[in-house]
C-alpha atoms as a PDB file:
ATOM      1  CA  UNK A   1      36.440  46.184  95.726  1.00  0.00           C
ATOM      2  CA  UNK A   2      34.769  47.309  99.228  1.00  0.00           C
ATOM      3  CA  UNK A   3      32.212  48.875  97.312  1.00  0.00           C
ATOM      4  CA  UNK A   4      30.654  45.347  96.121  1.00  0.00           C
ATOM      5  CA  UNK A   5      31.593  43.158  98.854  1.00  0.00           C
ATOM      6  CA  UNK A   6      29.926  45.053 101.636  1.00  0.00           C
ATOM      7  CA  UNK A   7      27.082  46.254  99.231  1.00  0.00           C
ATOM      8  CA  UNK A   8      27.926  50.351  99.974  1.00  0.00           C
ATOM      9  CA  UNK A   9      26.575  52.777  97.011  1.00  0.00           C
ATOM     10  CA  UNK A  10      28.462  55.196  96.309  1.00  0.00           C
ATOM     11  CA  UNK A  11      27.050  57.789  98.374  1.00  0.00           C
ATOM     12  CA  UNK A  12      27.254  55.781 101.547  1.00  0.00           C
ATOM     13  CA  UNK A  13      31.234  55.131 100.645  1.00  0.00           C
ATOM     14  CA  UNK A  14      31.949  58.590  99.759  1.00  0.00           C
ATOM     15  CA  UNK A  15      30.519  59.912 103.508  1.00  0.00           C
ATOM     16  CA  UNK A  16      32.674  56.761 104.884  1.00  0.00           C
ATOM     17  CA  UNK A  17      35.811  57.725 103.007  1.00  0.00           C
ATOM     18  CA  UNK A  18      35.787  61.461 102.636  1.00  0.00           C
ATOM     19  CA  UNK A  19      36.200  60.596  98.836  1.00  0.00           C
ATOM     20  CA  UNK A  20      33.870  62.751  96.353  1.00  0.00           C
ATOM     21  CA  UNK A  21      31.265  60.214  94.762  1.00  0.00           C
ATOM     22  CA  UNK A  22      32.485  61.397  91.457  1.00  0.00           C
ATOM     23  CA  UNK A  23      35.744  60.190  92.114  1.00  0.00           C
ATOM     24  CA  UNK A  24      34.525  56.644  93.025  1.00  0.00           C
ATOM     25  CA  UNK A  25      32.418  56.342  90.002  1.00  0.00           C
ATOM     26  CA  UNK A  26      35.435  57.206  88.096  1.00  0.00           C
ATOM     27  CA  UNK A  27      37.760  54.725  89.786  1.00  0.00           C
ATOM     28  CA  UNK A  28      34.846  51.906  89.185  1.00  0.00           C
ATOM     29  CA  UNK A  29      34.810  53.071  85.779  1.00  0.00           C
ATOM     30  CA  UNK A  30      38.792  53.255  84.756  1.00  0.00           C
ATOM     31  CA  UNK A  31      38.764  57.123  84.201  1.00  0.00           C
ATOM     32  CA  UNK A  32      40.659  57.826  87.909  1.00  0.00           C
ATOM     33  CA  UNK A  33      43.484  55.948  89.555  1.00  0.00           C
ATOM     34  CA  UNK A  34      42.556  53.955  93.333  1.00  0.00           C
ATOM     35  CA  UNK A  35      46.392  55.392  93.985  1.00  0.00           C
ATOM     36  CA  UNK A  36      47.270  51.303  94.785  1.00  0.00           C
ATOM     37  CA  UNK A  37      50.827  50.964  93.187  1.00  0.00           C
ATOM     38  CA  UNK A  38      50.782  47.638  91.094  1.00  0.00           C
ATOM     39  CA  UNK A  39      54.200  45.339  91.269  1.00  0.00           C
ATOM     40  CA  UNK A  40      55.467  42.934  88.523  1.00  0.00           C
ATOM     41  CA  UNK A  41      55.728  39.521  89.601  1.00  0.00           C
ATOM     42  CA  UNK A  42      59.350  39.339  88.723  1.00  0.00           C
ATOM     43  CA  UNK A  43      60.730  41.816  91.261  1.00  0.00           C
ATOM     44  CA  UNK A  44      57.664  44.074  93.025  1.00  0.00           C
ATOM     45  CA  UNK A  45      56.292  43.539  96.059  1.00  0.00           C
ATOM     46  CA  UNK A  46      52.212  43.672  96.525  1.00  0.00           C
ATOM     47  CA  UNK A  47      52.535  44.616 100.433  1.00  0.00           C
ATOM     48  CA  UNK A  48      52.345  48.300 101.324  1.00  0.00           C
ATOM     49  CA  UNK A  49      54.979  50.285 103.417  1.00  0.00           C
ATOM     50  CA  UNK A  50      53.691  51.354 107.071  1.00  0.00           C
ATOM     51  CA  UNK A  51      54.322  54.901 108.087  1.00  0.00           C
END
């Protein structure tokens, strides 16, 4: 996650993002979906569509 990698609280990410700091701390936490689509190995692929 961005968050840990480049060391960003929450605060900092939210003003970066335009996200609502309550809405990362819920993705962190499991309670909120990041909106990535996750693939099956057997058929999905992990690479997202360009628009």
């Amino acid at each position: 996650m961005l968050l840990f990698k480049q060391a960003l609280s929450q605060i900092k990410l939210s003003e970066l993002t335009g996200i609502p700091r309550r809405h990362i701390a819920e993705m962190e936490n499991g309670k909120r979906s990041t909106g990535k689509k996750e693939h099956s190995e057997a058929g999905g692929s992990s690479e997202r569509q360009q628009l």
